[in-house]
N, C-alpha and C. Protein backbone atom coordinates (compact mmCIF):
# COMPACT_ATOMS: atom_id res chain seq x y z
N UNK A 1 -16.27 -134.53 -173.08
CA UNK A 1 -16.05 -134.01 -171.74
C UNK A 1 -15.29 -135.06 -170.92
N UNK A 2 -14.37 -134.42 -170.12
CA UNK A 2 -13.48 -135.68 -169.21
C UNK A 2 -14.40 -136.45 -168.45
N UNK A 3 -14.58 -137.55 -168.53
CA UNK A 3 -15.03 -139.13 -167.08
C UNK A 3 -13.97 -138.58 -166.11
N UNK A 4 -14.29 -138.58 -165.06
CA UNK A 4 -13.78 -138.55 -163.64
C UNK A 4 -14.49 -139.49 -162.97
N UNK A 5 -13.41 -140.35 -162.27
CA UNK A 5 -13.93 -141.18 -161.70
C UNK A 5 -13.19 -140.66 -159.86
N UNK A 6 -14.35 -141.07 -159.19
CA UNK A 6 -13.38 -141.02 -157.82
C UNK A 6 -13.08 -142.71 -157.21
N UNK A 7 -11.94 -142.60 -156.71
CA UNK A 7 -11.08 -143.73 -155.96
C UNK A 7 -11.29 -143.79 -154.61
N UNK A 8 -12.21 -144.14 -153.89
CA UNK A 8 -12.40 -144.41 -152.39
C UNK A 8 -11.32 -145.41 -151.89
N UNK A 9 -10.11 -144.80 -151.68
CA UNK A 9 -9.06 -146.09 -150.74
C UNK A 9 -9.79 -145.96 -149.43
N UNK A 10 -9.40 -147.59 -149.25
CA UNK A 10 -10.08 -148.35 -147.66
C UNK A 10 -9.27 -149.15 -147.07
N UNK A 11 -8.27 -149.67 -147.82
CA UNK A 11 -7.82 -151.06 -147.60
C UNK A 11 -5.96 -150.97 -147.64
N UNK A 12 -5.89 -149.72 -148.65
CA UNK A 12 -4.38 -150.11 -148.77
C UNK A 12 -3.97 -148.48 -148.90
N UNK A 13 -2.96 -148.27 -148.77
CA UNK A 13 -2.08 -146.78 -149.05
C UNK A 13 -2.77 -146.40 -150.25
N UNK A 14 -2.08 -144.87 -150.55
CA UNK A 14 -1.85 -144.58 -151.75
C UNK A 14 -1.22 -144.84 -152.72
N UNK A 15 0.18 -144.73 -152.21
CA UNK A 15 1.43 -146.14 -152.88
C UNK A 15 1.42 -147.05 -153.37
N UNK A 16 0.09 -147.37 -152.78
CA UNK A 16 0.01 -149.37 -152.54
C UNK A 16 -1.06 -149.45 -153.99
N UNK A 17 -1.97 -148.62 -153.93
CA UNK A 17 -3.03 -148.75 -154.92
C UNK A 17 -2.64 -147.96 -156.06
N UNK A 18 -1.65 -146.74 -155.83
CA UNK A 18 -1.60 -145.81 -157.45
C UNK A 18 -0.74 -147.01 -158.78
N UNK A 19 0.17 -147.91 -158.10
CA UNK A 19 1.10 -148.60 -159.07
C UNK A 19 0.33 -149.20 -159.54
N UNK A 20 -1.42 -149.89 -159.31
CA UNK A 20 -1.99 -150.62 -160.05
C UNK A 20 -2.90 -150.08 -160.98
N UNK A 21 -3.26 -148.77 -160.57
CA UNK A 21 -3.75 -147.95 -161.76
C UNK A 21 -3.04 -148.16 -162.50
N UNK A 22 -2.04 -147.46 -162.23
CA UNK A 22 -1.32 -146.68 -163.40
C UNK A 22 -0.62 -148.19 -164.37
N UNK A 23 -1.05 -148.98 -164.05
CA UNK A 23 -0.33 -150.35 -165.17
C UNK A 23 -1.83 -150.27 -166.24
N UNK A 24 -2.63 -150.26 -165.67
CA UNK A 24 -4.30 -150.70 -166.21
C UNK A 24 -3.72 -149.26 -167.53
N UNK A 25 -3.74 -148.04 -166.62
CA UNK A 25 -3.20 -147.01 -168.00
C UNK A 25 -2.63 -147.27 -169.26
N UNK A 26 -1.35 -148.02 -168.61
CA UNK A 26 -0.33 -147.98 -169.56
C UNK A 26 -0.95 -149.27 -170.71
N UNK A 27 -1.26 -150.35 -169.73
CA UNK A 27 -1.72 -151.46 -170.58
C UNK A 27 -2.69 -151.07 -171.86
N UNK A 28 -3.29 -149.66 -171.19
CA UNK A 28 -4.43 -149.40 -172.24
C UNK A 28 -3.52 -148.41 -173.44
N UNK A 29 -2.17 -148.04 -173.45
CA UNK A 29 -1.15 -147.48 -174.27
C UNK A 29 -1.58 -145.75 -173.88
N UNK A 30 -2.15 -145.72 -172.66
CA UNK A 30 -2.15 -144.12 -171.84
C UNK A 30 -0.82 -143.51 -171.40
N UNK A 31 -1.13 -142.70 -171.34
CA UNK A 31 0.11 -141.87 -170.72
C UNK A 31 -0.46 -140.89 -169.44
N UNK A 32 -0.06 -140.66 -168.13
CA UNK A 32 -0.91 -139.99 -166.86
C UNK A 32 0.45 -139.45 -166.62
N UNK A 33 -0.37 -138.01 -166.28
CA UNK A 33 0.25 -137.06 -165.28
C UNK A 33 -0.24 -137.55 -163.35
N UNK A 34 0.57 -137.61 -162.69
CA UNK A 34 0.45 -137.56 -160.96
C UNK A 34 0.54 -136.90 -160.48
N UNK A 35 -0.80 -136.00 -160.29
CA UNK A 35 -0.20 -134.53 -159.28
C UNK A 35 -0.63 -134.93 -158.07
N UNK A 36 0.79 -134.53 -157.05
CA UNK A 36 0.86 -134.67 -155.77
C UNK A 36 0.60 -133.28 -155.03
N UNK A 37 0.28 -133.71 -154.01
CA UNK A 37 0.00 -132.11 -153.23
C UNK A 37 0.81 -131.51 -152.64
N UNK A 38 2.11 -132.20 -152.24
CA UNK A 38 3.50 -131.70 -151.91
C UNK A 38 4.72 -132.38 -152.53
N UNK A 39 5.91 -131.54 -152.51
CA UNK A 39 7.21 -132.48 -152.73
C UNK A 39 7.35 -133.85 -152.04
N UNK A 40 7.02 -133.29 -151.07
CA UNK A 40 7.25 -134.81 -149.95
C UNK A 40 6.50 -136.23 -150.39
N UNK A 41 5.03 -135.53 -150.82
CA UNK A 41 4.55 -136.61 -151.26
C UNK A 41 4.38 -137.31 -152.70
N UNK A 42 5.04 -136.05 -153.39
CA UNK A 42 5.68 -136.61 -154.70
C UNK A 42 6.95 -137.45 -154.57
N UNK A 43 8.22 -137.42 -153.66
CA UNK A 43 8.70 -138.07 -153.66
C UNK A 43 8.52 -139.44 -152.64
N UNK A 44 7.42 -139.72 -151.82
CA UNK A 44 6.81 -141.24 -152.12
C UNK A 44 6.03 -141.71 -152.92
N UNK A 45 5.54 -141.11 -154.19
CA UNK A 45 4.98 -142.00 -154.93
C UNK A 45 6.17 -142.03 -155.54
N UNK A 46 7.14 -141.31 -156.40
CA UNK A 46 7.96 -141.83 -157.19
C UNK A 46 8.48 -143.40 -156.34
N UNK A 47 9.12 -143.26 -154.94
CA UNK A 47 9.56 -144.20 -154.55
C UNK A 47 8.51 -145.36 -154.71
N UNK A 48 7.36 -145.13 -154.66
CA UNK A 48 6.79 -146.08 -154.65
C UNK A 48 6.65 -146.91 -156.03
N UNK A 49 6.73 -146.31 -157.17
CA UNK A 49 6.63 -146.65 -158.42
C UNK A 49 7.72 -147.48 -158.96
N UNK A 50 8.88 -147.33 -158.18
CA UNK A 50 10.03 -148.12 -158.30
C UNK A 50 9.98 -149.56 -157.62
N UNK A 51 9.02 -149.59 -156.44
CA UNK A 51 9.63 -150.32 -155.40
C UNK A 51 8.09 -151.46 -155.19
N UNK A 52 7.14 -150.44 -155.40
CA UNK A 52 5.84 -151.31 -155.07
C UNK A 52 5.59 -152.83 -155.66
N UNK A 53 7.27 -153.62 -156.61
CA UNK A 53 6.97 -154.86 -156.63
C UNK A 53 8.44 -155.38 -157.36
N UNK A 54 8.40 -156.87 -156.95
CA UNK A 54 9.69 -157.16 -156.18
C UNK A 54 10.01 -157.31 -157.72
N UNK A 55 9.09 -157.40 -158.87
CA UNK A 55 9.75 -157.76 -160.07
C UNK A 55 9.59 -157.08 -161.50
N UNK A 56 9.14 -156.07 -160.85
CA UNK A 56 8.77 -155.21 -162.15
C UNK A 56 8.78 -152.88 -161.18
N UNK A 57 8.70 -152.12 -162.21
CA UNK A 57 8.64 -150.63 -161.72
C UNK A 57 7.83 -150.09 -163.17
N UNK A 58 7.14 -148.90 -162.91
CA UNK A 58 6.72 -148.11 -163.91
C UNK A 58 7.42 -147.03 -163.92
N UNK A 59 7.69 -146.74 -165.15
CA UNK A 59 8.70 -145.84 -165.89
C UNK A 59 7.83 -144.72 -166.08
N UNK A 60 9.06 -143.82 -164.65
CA UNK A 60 7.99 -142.13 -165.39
C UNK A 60 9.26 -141.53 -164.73
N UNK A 61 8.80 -139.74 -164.76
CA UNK A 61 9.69 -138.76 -164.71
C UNK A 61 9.34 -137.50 -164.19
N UNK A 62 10.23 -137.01 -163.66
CA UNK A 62 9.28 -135.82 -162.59
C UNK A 62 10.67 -134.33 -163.13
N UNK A 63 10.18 -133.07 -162.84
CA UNK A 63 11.00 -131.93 -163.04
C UNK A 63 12.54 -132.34 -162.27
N UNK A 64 12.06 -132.82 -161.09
CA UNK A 64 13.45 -133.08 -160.32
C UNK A 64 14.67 -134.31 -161.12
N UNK A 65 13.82 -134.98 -162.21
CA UNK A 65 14.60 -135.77 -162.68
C UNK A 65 16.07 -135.15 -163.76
N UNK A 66 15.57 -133.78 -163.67
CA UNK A 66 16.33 -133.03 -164.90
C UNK A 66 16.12 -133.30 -166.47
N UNK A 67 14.63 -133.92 -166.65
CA UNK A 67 13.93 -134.18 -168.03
C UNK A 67 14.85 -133.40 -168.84
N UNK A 68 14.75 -132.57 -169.79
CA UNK A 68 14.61 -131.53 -170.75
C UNK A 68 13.28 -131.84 -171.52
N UNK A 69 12.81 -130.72 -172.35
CA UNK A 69 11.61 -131.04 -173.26
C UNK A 69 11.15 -132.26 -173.77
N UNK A 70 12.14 -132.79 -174.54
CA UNK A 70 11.57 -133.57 -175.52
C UNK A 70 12.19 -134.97 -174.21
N UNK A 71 12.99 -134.96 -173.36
CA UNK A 71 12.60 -136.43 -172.24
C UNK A 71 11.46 -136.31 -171.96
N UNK A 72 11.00 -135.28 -171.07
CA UNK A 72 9.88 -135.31 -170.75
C UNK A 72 8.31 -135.77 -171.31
N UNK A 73 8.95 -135.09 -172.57
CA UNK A 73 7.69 -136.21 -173.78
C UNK A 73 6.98 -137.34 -173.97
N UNK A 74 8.86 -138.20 -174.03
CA UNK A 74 8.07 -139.70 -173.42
C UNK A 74 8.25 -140.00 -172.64
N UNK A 75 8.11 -139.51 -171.78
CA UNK A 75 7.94 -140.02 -170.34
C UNK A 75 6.49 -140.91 -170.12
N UNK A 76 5.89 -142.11 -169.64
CA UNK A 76 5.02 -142.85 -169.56
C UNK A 76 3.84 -141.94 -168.65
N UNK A 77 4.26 -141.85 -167.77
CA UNK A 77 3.93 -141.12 -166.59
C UNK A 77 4.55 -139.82 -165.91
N UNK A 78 4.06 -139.15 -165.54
CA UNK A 78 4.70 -137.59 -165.17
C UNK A 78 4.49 -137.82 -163.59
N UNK A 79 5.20 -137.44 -162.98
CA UNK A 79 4.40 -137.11 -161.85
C UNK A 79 5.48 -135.38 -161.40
N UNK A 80 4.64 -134.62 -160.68
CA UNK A 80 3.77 -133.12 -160.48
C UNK A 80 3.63 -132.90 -159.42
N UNK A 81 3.55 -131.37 -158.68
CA UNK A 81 2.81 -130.61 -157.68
C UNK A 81 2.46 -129.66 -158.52
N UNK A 82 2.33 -129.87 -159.66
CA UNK A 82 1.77 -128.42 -160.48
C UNK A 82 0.93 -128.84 -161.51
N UNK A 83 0.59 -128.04 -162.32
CA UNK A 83 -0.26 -128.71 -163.57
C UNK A 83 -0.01 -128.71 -164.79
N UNK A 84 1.43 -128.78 -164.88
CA UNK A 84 2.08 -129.54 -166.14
C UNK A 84 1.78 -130.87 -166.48
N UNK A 85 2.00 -130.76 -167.93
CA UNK A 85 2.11 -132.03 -168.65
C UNK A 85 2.73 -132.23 -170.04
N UNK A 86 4.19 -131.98 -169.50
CA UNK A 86 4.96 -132.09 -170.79
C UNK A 86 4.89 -133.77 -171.78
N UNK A 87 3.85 -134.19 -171.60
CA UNK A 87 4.59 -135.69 -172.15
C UNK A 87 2.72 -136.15 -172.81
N UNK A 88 2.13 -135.09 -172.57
CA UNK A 88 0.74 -134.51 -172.90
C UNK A 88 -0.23 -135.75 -172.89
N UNK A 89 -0.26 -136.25 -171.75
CA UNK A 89 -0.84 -137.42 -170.94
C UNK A 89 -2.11 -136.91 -171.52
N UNK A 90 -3.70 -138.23 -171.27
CA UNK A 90 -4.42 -138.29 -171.20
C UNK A 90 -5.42 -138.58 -170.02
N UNK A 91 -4.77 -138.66 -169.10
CA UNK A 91 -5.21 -139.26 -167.83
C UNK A 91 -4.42 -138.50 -167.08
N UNK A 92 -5.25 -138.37 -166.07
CA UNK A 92 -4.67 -136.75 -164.83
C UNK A 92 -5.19 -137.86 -163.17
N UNK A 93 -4.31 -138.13 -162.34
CA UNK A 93 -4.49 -138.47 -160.98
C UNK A 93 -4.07 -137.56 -160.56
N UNK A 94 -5.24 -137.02 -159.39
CA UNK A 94 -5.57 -136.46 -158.68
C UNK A 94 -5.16 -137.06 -156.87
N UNK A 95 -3.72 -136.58 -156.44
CA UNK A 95 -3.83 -137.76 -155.39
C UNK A 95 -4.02 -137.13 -153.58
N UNK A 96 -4.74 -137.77 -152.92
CA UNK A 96 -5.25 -136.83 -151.50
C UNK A 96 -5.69 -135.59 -151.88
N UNK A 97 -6.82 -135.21 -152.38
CA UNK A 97 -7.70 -133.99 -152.32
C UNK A 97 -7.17 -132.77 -153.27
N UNK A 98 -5.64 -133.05 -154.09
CA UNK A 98 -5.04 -131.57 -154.29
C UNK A 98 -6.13 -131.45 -155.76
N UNK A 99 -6.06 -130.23 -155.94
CA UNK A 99 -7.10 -129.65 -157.37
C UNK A 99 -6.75 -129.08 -158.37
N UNK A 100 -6.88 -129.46 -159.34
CA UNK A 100 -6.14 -129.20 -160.93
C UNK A 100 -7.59 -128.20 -161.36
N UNK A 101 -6.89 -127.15 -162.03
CA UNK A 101 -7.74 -125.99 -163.15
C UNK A 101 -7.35 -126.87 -164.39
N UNK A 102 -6.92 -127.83 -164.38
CA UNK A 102 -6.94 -128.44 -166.20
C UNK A 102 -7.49 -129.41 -166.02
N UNK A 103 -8.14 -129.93 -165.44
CA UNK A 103 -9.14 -131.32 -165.49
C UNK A 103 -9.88 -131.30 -166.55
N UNK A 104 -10.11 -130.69 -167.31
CA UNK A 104 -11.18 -130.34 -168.65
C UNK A 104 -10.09 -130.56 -169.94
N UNK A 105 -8.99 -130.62 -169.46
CA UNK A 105 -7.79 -130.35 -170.64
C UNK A 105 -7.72 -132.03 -170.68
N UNK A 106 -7.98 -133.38 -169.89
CA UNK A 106 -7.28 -134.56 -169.97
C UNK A 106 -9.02 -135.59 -170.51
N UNK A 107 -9.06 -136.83 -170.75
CA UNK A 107 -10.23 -137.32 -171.09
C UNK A 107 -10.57 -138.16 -170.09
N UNK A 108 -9.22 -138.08 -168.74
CA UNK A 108 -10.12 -138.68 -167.68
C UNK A 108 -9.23 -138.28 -166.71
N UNK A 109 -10.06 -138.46 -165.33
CA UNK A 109 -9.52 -138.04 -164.29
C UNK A 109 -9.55 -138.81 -163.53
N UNK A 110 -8.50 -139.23 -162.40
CA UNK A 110 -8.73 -140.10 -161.19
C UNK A 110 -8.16 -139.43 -159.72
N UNK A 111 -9.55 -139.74 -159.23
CA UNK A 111 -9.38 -138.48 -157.67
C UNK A 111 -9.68 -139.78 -156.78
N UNK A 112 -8.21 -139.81 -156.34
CA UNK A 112 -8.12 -140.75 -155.14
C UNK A 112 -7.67 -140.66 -153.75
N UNK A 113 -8.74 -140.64 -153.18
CA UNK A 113 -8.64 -140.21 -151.84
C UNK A 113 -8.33 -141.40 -150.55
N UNK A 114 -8.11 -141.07 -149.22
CA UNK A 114 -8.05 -141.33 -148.38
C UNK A 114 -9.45 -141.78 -147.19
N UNK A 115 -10.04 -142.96 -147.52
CA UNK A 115 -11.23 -142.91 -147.08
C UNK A 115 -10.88 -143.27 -145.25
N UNK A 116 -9.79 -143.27 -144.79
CA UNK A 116 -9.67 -142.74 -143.32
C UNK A 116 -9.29 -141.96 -142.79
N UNK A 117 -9.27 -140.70 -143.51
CA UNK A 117 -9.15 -139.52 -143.17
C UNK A 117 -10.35 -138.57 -143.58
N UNK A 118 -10.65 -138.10 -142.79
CA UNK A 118 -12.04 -137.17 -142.66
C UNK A 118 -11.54 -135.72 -143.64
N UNK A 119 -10.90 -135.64 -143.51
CA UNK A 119 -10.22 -134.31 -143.93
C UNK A 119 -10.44 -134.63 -145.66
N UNK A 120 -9.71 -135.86 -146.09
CA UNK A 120 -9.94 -136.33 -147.38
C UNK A 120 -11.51 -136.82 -148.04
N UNK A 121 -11.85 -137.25 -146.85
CA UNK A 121 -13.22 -137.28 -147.60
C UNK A 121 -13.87 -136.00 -147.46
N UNK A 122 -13.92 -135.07 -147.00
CA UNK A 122 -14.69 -133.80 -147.25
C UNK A 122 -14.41 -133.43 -148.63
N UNK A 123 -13.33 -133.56 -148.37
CA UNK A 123 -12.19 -132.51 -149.76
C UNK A 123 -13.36 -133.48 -151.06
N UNK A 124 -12.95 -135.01 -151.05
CA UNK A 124 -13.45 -136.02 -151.80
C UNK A 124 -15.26 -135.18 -152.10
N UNK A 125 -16.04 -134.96 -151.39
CA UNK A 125 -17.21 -134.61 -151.40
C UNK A 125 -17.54 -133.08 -152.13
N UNK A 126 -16.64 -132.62 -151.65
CA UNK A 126 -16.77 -131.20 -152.06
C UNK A 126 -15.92 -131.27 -153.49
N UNK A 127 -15.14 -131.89 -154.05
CA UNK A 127 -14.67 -131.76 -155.68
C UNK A 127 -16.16 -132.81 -156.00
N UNK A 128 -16.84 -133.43 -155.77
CA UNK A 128 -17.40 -134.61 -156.38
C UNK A 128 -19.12 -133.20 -156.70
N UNK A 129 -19.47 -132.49 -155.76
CA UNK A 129 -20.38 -131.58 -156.12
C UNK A 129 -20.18 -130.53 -157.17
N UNK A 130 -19.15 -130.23 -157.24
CA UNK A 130 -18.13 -128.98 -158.17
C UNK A 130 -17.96 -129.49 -159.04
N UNK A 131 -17.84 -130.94 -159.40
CA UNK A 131 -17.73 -131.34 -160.75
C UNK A 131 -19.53 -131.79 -161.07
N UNK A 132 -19.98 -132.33 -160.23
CA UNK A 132 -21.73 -132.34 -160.42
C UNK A 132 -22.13 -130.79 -161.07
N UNK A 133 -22.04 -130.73 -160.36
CA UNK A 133 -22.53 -128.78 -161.00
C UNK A 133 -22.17 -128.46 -162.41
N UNK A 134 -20.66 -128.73 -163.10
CA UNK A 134 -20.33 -128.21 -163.64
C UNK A 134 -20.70 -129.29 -164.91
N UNK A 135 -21.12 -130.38 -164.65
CA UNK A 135 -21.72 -131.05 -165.78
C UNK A 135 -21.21 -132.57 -166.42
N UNK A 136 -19.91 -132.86 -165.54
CA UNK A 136 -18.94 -133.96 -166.03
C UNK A 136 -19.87 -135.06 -165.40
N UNK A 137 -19.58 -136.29 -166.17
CA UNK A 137 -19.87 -137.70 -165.56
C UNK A 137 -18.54 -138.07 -164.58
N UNK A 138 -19.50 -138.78 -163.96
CA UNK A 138 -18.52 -139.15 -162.88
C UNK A 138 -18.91 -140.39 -162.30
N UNK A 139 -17.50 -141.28 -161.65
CA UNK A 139 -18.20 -142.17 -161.33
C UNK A 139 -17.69 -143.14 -159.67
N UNK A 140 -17.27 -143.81 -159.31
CA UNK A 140 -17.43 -143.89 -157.89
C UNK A 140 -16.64 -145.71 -157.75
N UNK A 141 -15.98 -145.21 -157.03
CA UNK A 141 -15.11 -146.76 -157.13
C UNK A 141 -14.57 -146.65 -155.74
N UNK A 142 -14.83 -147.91 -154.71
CA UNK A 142 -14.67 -148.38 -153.55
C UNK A 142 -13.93 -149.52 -153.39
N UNK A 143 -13.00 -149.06 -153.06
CA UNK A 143 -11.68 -149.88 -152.60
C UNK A 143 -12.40 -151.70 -151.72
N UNK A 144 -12.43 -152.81 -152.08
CA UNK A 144 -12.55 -153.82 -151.27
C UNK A 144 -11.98 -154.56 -150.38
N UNK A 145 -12.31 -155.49 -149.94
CA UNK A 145 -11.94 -156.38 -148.71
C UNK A 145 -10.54 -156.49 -149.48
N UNK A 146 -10.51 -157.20 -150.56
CA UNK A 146 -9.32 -157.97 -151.28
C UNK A 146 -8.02 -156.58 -151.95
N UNK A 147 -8.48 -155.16 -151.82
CA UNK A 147 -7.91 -154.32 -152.39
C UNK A 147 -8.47 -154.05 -153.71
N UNK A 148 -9.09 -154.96 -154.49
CA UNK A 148 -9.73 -154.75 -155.54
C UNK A 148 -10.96 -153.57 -155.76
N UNK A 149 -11.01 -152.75 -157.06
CA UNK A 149 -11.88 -151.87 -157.08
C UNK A 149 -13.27 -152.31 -157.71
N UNK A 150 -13.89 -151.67 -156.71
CA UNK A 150 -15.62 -152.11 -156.71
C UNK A 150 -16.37 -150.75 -157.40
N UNK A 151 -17.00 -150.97 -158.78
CA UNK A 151 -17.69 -149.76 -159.00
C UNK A 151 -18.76 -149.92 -158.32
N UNK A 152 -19.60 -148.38 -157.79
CA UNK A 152 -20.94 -148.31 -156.80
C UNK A 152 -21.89 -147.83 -157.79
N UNK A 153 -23.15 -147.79 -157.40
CA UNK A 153 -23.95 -147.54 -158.29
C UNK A 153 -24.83 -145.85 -157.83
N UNK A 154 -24.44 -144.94 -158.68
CA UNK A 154 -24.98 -143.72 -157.61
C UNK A 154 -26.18 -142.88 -157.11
């Protein structure tokens, strides 16, 4: 059954914190889909994936890139407003509250929210019961002083 973990940001953007996931991924030889909840905000994470450091970018690919099939394949990272996954990732981010019907299809999930926005933490609360119910482990990670992630104990 997929681990879902949730991402309590406190300290830094979304931007700021998805480029360091997604290295921990790759380092582990993963491949993640990024579903965003709009175009708009799919195209700041891409920007951000390019830019979030002065000496390195993570290599991924979105529909707008003009993939075809088999680019899309290896693509490292996908990023999405839908719930494709041509490049048949194992890891699904979940980013500001939006909700995937294939979360059961990946072996982990990361739902990272906005812990200064009220709006996001509801959303955050209400997927975290819906997946309680439905039987997945889950687990709980709080953004720190330093930006670093703190697992909580639940």
């Amino acid at each position: 059954m997929t681990e879902i973990a949730f991402y309590h940001l406190e300290q830094s953007p979304l931007g700021t914190a998805l480029p360091r996931l997604l290295e921990k991924v790759l380092a582990n030889g993963l491949k993640a889909v990024v579903k965003a909840g709009s175009p708009e905000q799919l195209a700041a994470l891409n920007a951000s994936l390019w830019t979030y450091a002065n000496d390195s970018f993570l290599p991924h690919g979105s529909v707008k890139d003009g993939f075809d099939e088999a680019q899309s394949q290896g693509q490292p990272i996908w990023l999405t407003v839908g719930d494709d996954n041509p490049n048949q990732a194992t890891v699904l981010v979940l980013a500001d509250g939006v909700p995937s019907e294939m979360v059961a299809d990946y072996q982990r999930c990361l739902e990272m929210f906005d812990g200064n926005d009220q709006i996001a933490l509801d959303s955050a609360r209400s997927h975290w019961q819906a997946y309680k119910s439905m039987g997945y482990d889950l687990t709980y990670w709080r953004q720190g002083e330093s930006g670093g992630w703190e697992k909580q104990a639940l």
